[in-house]
Protein backbone atom coordinates (compact mmCIF):
# COMPACT_ATOMS: atom_id res chain seq x y z
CA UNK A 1 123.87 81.77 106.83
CA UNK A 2 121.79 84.98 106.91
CA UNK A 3 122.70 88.28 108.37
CA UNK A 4 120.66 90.60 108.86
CA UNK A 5 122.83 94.45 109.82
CA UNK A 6 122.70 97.86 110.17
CA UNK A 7 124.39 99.72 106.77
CA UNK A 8 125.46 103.34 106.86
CA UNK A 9 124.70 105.72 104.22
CA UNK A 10 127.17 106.22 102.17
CA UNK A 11 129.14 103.23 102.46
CA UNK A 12 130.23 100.51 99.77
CA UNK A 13 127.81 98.68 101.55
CA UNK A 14 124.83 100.44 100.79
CA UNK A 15 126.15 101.44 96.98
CA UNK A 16 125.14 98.01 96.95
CA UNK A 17 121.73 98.54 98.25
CA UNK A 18 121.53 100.84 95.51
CA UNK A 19 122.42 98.30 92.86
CA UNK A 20 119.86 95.72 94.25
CA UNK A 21 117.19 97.86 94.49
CA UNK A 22 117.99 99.18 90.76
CA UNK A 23 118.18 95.56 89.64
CA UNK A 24 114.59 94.46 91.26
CA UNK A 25 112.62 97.63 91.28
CA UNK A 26 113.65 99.99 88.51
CA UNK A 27 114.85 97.84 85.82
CA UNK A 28 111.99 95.26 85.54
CA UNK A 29 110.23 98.93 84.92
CA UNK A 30 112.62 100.71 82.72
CA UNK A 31 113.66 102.87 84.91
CA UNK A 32 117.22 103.80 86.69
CA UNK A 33 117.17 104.21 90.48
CA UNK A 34 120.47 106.38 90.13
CA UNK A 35 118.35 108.86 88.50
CA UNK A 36 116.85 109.57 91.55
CA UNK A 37 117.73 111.55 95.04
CA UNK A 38 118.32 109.52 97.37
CA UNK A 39 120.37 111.97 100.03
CA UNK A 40 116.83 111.24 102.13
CA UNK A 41 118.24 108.55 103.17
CA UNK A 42 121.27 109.88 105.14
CA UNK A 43 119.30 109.66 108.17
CA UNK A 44 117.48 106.78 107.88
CA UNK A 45 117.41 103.07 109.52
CA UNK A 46 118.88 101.04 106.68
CA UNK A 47 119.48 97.26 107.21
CA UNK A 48 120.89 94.67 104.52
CA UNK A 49 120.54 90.97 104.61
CA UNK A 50 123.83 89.04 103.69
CA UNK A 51 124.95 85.79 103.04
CA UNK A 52 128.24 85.59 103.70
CA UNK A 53 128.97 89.20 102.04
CA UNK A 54 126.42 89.44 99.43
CA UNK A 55 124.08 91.16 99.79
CA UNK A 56 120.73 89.96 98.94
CA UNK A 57 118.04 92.10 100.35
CA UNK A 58 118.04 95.45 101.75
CA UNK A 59 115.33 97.46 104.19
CA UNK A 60 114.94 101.28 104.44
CA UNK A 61 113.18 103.26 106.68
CA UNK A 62 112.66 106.80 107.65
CA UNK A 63 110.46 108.76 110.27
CA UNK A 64 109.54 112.19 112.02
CA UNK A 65 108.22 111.88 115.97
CA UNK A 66 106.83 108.37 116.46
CA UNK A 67 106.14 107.77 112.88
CA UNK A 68 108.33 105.44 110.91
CA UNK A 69 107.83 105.21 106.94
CA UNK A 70 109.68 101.90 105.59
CA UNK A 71 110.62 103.55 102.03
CA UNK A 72 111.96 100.21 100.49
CA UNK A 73 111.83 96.30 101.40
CA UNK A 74 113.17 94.31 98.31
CA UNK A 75 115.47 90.99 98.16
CA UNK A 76 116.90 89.66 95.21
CA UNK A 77 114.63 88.12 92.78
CA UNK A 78 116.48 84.44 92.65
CA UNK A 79 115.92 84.17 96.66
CA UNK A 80 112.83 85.59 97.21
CA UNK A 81 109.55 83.79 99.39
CA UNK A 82 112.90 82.16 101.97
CA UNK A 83 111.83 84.45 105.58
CA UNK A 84 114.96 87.54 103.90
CA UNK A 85 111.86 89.74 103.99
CA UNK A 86 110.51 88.70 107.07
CA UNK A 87 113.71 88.92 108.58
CA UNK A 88 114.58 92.28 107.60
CA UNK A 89 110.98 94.04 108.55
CA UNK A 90 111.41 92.26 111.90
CA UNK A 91 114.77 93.93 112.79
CA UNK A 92 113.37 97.39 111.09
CA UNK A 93 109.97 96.76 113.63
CA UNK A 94 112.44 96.31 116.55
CA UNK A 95 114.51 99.34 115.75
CA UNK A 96 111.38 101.36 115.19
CA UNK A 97 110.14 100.35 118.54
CA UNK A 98 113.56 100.83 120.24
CA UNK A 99 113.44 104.53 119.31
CA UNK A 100 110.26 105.07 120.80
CA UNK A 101 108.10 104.67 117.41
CA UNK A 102 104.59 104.04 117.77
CA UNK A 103 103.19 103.45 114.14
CA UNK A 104 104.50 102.40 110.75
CA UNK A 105 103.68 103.18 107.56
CA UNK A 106 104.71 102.25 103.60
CA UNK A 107 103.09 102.33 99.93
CA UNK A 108 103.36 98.44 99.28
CA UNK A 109 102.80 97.27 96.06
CA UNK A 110 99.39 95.52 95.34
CA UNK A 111 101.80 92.57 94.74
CA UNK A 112 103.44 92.94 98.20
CA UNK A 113 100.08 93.45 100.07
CA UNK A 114 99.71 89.61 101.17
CA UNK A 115 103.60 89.85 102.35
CA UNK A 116 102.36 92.90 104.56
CA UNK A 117 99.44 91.71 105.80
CA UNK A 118 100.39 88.34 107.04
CA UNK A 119 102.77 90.75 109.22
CA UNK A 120 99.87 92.45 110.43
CA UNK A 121 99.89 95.45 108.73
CA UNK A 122 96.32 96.73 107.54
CA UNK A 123 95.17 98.61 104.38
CA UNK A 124 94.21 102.05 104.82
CA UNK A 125 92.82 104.41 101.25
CA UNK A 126 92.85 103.35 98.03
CA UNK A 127 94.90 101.40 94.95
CA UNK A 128 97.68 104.26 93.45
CA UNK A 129 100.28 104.76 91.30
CA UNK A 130 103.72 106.36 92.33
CA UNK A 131 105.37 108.83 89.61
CA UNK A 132 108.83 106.70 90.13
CA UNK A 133 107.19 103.33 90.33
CA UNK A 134 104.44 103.04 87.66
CA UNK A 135 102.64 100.13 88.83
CA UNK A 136 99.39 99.48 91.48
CA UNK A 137 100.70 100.74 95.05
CA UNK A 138 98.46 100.96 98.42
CA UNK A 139 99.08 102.46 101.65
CA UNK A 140 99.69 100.07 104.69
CA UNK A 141 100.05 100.89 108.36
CA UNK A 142 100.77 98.98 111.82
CA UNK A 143 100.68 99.88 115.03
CA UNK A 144 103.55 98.77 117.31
């Protein structure tokens, strides 16, 4: 059964996030994810999805004022296109809204885009490519 909860920074829980998001996002791309900062993040909104206690996706988001920025959606490879996504942008959205948040924003990868849109967020600028993520990115934004 899927959970979807709230994970603290700095917590054995989210050293797992870490280790997911390595193993999906900076591997495939010869990179390291523990090569990066990631102290950012000890004030964001950071969920995990979990069957029973592994953890198979994970959800980031940060924001100033009214603005929310989801930094990082990814769920393990093997499970992916099963609603973990879904579930996890969902309970970001409601947090986001909960706190008063008016718009959200995020670099999706081209390859995400579809993912994004059929939640209804729009495409706003042009196709880019992030320094620590070398492959096709655009920005996204919905309004809550």
């Amino acid at each position: 059964m899927l959970e979807v909860r709230d994970i603290k920074y700095g917590t054995s829980d989210y050293n797992k996030t870490l280790d997911l998001r390595n193993k999906v996002m900076r591997k495939p791309l010869g990179l390291n994810i523990y090569d990066e900062d990631f102290s950012f993040e000890e004030n964001a909104l950071i969920v995990g999805a979990f069957q029973e206690e592994q953890l198979i996706g994970v959800g980031t988001m940060t924001f100033s004022g009214t603005v929310f920025r989801l930094e990082y959606l990814c769920v393990d490879n093997e499970i992916q296109s099963h609603g973990t996504g879904s579930e996890m942008l969902k309970k970001l959205e409601q947090k986001a809204l909960a706190l008063g948040g008016e718009k959200i924003t995020l670099d999706a990868r081209v390859s995400a885009q579809h993912f994004y849109e059929k939640h209804g967020y729009s495409t706003s600028g042009q196709v880019f490519t992030l320094s620590y993520a070398p492959v096709p990115h655009i920005i996204m934004e919905k309004y809550l």
